[in-house]
N, C-alpha and C. Protein backbone atom coordinates (compact mmCIF):
# COMPACT_ATOMS: atom_id res chain seq x y z
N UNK A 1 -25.75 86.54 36.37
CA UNK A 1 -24.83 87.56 35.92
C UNK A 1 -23.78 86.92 35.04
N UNK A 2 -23.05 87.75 34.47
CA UNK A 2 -22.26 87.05 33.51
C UNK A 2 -21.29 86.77 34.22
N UNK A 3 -20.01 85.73 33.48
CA UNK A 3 -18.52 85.21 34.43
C UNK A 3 -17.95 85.82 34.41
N UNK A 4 -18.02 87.22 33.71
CA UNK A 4 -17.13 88.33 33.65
C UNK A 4 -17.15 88.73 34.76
N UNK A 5 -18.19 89.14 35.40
CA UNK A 5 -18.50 90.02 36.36
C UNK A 5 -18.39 89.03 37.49
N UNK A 6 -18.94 88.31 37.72
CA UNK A 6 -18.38 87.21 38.76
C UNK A 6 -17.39 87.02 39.09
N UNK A 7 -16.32 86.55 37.83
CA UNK A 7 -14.86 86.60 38.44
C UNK A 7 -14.06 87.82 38.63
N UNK A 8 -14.62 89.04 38.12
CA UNK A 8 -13.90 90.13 38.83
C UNK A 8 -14.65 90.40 40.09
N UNK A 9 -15.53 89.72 40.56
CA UNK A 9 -16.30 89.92 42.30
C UNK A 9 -15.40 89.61 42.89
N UNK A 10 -15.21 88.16 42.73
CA UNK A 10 -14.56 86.88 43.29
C UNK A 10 -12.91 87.30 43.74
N UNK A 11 -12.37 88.34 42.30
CA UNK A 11 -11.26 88.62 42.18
C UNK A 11 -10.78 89.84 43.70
N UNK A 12 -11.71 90.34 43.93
CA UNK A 12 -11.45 91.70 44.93
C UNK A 12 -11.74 90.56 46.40
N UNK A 13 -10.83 91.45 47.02
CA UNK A 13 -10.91 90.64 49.14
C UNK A 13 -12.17 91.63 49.56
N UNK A 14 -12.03 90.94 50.31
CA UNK A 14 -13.59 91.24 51.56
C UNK A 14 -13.80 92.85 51.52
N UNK A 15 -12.85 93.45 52.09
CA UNK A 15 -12.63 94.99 52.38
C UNK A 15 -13.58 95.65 50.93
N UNK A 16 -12.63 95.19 50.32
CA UNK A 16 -12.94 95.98 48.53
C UNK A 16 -14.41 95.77 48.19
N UNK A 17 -14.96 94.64 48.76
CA UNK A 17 -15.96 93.91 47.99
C UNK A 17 -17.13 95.13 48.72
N UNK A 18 -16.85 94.78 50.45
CA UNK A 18 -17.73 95.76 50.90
C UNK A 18 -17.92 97.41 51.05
N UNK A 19 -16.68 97.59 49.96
CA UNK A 19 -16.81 99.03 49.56
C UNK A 19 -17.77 99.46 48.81
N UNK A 20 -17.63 98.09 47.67
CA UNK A 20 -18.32 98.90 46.19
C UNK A 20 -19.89 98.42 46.55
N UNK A 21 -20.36 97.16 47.44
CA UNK A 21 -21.51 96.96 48.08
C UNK A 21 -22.19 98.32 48.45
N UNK A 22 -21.45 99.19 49.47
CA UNK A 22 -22.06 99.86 50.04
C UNK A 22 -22.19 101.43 48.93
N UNK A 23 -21.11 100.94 47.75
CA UNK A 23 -21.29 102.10 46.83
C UNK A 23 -22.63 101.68 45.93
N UNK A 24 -22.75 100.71 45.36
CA UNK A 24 -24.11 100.49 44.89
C UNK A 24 -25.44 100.68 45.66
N UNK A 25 -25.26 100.49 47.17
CA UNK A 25 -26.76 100.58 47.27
C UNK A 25 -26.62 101.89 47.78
N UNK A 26 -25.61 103.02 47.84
CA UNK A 26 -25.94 104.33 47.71
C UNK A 26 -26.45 104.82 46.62
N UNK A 27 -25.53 104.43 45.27
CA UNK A 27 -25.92 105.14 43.84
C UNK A 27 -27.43 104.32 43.76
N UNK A 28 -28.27 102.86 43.75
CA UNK A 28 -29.30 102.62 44.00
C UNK A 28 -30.12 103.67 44.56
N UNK A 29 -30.38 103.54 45.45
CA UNK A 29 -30.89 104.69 46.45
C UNK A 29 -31.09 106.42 45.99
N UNK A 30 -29.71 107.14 45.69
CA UNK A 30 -29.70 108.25 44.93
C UNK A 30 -30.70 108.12 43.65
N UNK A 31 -30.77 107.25 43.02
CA UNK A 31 -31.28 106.79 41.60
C UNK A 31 -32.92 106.94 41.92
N UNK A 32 -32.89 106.23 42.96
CA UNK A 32 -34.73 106.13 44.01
C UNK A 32 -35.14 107.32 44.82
N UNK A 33 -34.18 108.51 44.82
CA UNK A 33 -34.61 109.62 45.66
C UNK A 33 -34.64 109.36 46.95
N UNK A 34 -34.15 108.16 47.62
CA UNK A 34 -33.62 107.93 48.79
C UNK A 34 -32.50 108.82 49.53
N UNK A 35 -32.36 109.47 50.39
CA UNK A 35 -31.35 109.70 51.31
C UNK A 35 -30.45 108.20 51.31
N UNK A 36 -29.08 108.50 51.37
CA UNK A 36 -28.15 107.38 52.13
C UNK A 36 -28.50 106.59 53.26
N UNK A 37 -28.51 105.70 53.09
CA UNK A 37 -28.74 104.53 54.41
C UNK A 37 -27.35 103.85 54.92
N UNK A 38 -26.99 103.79 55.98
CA UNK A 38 -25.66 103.17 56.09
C UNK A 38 -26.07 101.86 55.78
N UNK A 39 -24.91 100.76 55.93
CA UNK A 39 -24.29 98.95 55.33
C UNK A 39 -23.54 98.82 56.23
N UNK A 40 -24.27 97.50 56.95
CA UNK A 40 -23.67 97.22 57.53
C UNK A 40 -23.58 95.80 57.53
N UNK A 41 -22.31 95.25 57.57
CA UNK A 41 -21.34 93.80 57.44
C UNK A 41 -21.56 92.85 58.81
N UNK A 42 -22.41 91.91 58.89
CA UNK A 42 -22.63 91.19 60.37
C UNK A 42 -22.86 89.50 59.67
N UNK A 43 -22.57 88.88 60.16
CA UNK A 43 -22.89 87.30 60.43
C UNK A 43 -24.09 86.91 60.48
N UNK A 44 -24.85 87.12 59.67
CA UNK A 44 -26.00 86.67 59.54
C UNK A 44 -26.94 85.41 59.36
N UNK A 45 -25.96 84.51 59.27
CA UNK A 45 -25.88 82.97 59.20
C UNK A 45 -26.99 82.34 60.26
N UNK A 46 -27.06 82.73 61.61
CA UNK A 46 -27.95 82.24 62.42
C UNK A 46 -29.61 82.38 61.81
N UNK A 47 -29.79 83.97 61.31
CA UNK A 47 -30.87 84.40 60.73
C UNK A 47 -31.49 83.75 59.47
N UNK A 48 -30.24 82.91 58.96
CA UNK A 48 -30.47 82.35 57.61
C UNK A 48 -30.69 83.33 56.48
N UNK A 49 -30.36 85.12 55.95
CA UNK A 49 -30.39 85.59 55.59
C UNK A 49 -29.21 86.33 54.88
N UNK A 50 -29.50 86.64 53.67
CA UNK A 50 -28.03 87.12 53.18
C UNK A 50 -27.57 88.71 53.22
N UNK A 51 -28.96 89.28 53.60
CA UNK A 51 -29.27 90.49 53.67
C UNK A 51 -30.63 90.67 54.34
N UNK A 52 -30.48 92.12 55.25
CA UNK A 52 -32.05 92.66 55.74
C UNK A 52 -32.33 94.30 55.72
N UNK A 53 -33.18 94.34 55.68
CA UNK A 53 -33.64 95.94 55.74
C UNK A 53 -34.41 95.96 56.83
N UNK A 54 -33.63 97.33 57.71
CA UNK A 54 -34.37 97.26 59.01
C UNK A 54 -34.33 98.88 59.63
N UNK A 55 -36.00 99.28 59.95
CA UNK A 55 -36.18 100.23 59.74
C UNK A 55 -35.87 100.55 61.46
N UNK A 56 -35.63 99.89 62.30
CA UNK A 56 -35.16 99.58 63.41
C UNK A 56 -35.26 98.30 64.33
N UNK A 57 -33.79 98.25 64.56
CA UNK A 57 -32.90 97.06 64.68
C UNK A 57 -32.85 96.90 66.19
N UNK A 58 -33.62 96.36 66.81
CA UNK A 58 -34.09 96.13 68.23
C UNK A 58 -32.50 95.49 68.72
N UNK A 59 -31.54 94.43 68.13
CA UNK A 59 -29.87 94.32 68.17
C UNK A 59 -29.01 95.45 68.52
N UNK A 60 -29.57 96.36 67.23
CA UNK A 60 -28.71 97.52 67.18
C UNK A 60 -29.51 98.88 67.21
N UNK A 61 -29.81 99.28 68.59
CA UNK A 61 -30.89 100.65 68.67
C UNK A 61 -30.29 101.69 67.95
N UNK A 62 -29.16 101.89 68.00
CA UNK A 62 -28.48 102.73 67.80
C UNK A 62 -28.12 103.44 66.30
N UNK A 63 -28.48 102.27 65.54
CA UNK A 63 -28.04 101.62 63.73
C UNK A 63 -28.72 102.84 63.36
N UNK A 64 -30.50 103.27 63.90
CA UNK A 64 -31.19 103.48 62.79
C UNK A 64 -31.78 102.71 61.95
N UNK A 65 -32.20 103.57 60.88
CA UNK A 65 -32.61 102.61 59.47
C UNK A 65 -31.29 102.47 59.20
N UNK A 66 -31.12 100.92 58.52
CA UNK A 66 -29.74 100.58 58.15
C UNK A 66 -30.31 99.34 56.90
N UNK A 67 -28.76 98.75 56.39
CA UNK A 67 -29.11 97.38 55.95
C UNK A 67 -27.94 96.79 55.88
N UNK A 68 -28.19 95.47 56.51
CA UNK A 68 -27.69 94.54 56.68
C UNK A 68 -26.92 93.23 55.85
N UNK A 69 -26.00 93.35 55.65
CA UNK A 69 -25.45 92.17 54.61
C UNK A 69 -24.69 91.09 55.43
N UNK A 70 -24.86 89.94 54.77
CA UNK A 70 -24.04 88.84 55.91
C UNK A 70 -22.50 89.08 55.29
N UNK A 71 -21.96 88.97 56.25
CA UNK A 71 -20.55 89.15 55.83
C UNK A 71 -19.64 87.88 55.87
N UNK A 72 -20.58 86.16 56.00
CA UNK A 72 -19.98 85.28 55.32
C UNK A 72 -19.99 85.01 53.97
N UNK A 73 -21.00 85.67 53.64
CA UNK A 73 -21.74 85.44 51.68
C UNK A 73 -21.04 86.71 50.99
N UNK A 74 -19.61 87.27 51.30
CA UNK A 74 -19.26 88.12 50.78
C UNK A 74 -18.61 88.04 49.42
N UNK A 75 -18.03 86.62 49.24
CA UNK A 75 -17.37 85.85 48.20
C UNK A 75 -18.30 85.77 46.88
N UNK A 76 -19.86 85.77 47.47
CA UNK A 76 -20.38 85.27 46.58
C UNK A 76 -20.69 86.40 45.75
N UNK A 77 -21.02 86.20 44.20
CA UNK A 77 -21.22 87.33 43.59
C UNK A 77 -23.08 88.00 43.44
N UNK A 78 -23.48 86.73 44.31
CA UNK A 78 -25.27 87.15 44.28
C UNK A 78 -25.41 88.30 45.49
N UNK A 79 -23.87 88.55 45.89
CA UNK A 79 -23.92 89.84 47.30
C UNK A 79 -24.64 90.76 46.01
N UNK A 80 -24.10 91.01 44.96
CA UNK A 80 -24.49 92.38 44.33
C UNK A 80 -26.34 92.30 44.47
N UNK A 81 -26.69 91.63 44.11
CA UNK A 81 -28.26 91.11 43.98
C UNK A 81 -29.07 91.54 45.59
N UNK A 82 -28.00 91.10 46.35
CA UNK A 82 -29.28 91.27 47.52
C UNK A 82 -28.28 92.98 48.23
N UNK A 83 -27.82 93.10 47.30
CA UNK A 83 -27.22 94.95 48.09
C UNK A 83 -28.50 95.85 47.87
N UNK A 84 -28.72 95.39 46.11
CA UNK A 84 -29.91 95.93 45.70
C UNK A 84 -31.22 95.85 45.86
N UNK A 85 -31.39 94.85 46.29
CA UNK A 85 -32.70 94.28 46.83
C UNK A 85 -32.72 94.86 47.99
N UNK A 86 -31.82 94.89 49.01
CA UNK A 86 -32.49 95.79 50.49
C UNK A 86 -32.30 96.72 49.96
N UNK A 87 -31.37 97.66 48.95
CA UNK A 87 -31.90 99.36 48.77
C UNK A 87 -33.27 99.33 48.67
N UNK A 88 -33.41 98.69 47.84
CA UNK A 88 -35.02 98.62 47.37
C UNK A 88 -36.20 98.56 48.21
N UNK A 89 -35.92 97.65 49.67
CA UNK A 89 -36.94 97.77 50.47
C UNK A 89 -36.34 99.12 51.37
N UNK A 90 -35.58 99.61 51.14
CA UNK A 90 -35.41 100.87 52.12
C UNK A 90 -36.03 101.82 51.43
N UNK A 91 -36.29 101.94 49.84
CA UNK A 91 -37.19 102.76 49.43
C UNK A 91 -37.69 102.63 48.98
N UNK A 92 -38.58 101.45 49.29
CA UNK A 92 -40.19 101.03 49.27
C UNK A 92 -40.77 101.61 50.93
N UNK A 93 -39.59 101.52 52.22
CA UNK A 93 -40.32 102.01 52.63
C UNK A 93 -40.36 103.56 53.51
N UNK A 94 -39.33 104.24 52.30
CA UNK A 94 -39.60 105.89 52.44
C UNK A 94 -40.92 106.19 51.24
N UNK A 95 -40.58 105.12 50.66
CA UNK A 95 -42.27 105.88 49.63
C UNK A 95 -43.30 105.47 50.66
N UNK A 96 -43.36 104.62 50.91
CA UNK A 96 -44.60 104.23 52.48
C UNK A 96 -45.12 105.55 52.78
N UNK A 97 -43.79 106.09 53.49
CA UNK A 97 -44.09 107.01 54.55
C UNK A 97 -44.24 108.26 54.07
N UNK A 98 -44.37 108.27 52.80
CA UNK A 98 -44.41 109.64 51.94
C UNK A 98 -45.75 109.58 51.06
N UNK A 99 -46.87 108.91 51.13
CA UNK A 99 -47.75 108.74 50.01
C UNK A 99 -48.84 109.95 50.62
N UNK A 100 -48.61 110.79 52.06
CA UNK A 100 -49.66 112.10 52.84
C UNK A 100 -49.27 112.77 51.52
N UNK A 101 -48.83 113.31 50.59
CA UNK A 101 -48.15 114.03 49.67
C UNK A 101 -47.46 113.64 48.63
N UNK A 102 -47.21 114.52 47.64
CA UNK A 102 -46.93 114.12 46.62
C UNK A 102 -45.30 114.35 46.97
N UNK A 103 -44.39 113.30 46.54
CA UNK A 103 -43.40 112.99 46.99
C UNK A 103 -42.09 113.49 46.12
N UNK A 104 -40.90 113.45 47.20
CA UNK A 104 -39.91 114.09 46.08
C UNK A 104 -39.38 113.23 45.00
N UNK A 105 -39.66 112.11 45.44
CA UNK A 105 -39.17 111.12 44.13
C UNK A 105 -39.85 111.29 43.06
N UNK A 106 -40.70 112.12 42.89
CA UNK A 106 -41.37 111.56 41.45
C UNK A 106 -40.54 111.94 40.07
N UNK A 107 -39.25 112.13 40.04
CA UNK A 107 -38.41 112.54 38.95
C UNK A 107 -38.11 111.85 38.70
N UNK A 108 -38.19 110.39 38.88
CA UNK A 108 -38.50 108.95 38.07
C UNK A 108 -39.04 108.43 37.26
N UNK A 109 -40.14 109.14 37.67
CA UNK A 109 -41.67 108.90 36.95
C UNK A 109 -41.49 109.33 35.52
N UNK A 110 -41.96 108.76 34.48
CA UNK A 110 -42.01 109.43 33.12
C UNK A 110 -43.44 109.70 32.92
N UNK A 111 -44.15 108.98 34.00
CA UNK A 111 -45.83 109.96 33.48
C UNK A 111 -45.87 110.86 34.94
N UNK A 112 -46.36 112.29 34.99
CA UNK A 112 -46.35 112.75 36.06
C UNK A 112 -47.63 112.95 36.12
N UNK A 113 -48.94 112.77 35.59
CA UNK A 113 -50.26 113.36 35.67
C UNK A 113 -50.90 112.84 37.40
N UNK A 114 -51.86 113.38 37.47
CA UNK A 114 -51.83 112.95 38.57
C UNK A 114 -53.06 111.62 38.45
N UNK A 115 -53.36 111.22 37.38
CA UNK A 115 -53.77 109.86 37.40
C UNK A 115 -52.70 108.83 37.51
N UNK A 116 -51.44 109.29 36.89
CA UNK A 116 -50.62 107.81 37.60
C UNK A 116 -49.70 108.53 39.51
N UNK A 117 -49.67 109.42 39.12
CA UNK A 117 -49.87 109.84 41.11
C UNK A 117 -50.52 108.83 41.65
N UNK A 118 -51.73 108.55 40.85
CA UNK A 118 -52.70 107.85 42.28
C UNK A 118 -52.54 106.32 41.72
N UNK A 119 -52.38 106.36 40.78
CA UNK A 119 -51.73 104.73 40.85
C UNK A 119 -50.87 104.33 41.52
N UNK A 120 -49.66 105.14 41.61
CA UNK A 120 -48.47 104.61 42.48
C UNK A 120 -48.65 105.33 43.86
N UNK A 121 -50.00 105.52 43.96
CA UNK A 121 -50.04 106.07 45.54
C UNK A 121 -51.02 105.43 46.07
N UNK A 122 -51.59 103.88 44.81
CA UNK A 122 -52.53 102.77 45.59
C UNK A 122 -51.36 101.91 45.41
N UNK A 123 -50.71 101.98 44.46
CA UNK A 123 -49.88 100.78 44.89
C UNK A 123 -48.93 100.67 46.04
N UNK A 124 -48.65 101.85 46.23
CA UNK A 124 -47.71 101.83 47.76
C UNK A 124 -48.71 101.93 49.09
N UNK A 125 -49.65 102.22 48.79
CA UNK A 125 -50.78 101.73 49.62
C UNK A 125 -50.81 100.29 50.20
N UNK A 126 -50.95 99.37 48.52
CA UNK A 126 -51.02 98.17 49.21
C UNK A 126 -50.20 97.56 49.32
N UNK A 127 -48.49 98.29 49.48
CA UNK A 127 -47.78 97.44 49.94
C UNK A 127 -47.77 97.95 51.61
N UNK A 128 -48.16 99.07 52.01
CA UNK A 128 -47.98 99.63 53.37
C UNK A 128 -49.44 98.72 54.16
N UNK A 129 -50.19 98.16 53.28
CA UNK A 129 -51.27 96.80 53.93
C UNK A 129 -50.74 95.67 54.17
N UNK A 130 -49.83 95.29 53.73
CA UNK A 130 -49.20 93.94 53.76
C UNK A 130 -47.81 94.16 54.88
N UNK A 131 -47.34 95.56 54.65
CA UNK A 131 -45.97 95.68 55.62
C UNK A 131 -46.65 94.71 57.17
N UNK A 132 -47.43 95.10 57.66
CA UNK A 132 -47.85 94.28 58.87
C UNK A 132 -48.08 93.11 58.98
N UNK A 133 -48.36 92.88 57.56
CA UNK A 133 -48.27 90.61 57.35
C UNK A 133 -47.00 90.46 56.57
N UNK A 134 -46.11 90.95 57.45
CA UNK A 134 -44.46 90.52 56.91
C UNK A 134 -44.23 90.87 55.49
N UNK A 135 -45.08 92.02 54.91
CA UNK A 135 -44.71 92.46 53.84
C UNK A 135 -44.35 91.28 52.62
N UNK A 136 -44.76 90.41 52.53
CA UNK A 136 -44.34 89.02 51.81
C UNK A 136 -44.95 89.37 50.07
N UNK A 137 -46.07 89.79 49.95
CA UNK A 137 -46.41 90.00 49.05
C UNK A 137 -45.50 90.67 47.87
N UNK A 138 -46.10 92.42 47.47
CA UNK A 138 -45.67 92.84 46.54
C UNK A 138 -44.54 93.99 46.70
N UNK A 139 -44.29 93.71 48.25
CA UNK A 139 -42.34 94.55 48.43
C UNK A 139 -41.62 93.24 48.13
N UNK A 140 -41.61 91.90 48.65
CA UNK A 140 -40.77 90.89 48.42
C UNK A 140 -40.29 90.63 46.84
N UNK A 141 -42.15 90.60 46.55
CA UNK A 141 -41.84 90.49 45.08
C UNK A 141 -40.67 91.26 44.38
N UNK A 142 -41.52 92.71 44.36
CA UNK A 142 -40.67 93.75 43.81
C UNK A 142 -39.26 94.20 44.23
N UNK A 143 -39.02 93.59 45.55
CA UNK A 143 -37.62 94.15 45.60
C UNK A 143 -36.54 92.56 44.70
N UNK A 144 -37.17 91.71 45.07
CA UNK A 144 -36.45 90.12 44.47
C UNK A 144 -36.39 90.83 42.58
N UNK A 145 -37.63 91.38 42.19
CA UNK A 145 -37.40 91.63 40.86
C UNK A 145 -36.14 92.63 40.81
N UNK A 146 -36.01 93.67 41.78
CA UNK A 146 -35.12 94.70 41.44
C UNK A 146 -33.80 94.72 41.26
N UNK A 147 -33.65 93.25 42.88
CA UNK A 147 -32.58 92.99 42.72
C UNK A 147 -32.03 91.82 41.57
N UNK A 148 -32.83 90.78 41.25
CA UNK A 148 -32.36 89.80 39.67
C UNK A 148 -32.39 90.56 38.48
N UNK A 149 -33.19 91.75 38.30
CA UNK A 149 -32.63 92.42 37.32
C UNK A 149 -31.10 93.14 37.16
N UNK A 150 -30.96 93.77 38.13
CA UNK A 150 -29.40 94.47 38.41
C UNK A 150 -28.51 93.69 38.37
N UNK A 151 -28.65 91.84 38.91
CA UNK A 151 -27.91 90.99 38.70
C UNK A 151 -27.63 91.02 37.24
N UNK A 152 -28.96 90.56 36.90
CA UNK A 152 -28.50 90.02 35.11
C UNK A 152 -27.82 90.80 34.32
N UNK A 153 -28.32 92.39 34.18
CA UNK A 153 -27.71 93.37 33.09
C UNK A 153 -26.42 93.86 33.42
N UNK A 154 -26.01 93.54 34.63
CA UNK A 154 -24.70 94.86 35.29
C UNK A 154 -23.54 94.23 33.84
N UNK A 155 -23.07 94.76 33.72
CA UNK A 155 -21.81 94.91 32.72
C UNK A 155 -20.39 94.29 33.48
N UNK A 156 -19.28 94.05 33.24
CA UNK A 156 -17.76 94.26 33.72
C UNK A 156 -17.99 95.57 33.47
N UNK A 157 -18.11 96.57 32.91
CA UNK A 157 -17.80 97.90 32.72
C UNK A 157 -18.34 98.87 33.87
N UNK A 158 -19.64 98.30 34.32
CA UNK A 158 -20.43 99.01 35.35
C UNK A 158 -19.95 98.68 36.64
N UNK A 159 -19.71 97.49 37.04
CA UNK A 159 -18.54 96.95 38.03
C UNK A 159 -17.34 98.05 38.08
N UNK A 160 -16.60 97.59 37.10
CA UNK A 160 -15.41 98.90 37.03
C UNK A 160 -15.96 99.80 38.12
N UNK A 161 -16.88 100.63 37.11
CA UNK A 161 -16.91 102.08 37.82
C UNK A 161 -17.45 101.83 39.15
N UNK A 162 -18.40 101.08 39.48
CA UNK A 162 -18.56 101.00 40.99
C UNK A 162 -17.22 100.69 41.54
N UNK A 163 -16.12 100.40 41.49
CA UNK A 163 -15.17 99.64 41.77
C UNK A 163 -14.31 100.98 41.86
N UNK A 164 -14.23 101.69 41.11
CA UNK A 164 -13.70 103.11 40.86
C UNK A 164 -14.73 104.10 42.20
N UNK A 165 -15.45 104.22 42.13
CA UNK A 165 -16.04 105.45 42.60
C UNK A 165 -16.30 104.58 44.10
N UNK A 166 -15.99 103.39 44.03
CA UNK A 166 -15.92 103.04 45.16
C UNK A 166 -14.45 102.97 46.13
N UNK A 167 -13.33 103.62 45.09
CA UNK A 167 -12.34 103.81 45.91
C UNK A 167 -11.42 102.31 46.01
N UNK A 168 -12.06 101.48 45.34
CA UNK A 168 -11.08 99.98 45.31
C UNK A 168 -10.27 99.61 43.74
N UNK A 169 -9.01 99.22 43.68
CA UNK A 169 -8.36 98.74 42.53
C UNK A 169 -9.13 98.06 41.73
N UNK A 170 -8.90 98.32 40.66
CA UNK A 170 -9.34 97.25 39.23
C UNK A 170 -8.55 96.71 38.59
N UNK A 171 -8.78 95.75 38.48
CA UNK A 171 -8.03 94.54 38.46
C UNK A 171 -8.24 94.18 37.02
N UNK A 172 -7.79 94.32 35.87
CA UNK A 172 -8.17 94.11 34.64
C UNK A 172 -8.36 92.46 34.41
């Protein structure tokens, strides 16, 4: 990401940071035809993880589907990267559970025929084959792509407004 955007990460405290976190991987999500998933801030350090997506949290029965951010790596500005990356496996795996039918997300799609229907209804196929071998394959892949892309392009300007609509000061 650029140092722009880094040092206005760097620039906001913990509180702020995990505002606009949890505002990106809502607007993420909205963007994916996802329902809201709550964020949640835990110590994740033992796990060795900076983030998780968990469709239930045997820790936390109670959570639901949630996702998880470590809340020592809050400083860092690659938090934005992995906010987006678990949206991403949270809706990789509502498309999972949606491929019986043609799904409400498809207002994404710029081809709607139903030959690419069934493309993206083998490809979520074979990521719902792999979910049982730790999903390592082509959700890891694709969510690692989703989230280094959002890293690289985000703007200072797009910050802002997450920063805005996330209810925290901007700090010019």
């Amino acid at each position: 990401m650029s140092q722009e955007v880094a040092d206005a990460w760097t620039a906001m405290d913990p509180p702020e940071q995990k505002r606009v976190l949890q505002e990106i991987v809502a607007q993420e999500l909205e963007r994916q035809g996802v329902d809201d998933v709550p964020v949640y801030f835990d110590d994740l350090s033992e796990d060795g993880a900076a983030g998780i997506w968990y469709e239930f949290d045997i820790r936390h029965p109670l959570r639901g589907e949630h996702i998880q951010i470590d809340s020592t790596s809050l400083e860092d500005p690659d938090s934005l990267n992995t906010a987006v990356h678990e949206a991403r496996h949270a809706a990789q795996d509502n498309w999972i559970e949606e491929t019986d039918e043609p799904p409400a997300w498809q207002f994404w799609r710029e081809d709607h025929s139903a030959a690419e229907y069934e493309r993206i209804k083998e490809e979520i196929e074979a990521w719902n084959e792999e979910y049982e071998a730790y999903r390592e394959q082509p959700l890891e892949e694709d969510a690692f792509e989703e989230g280094d892309e959002f890293a690289e392009v985000i703007t200072p300007e797009e910050l802002r407004q997450y920063q805005l609509d996330a209810g925290v000061p901007v700090i010019s």
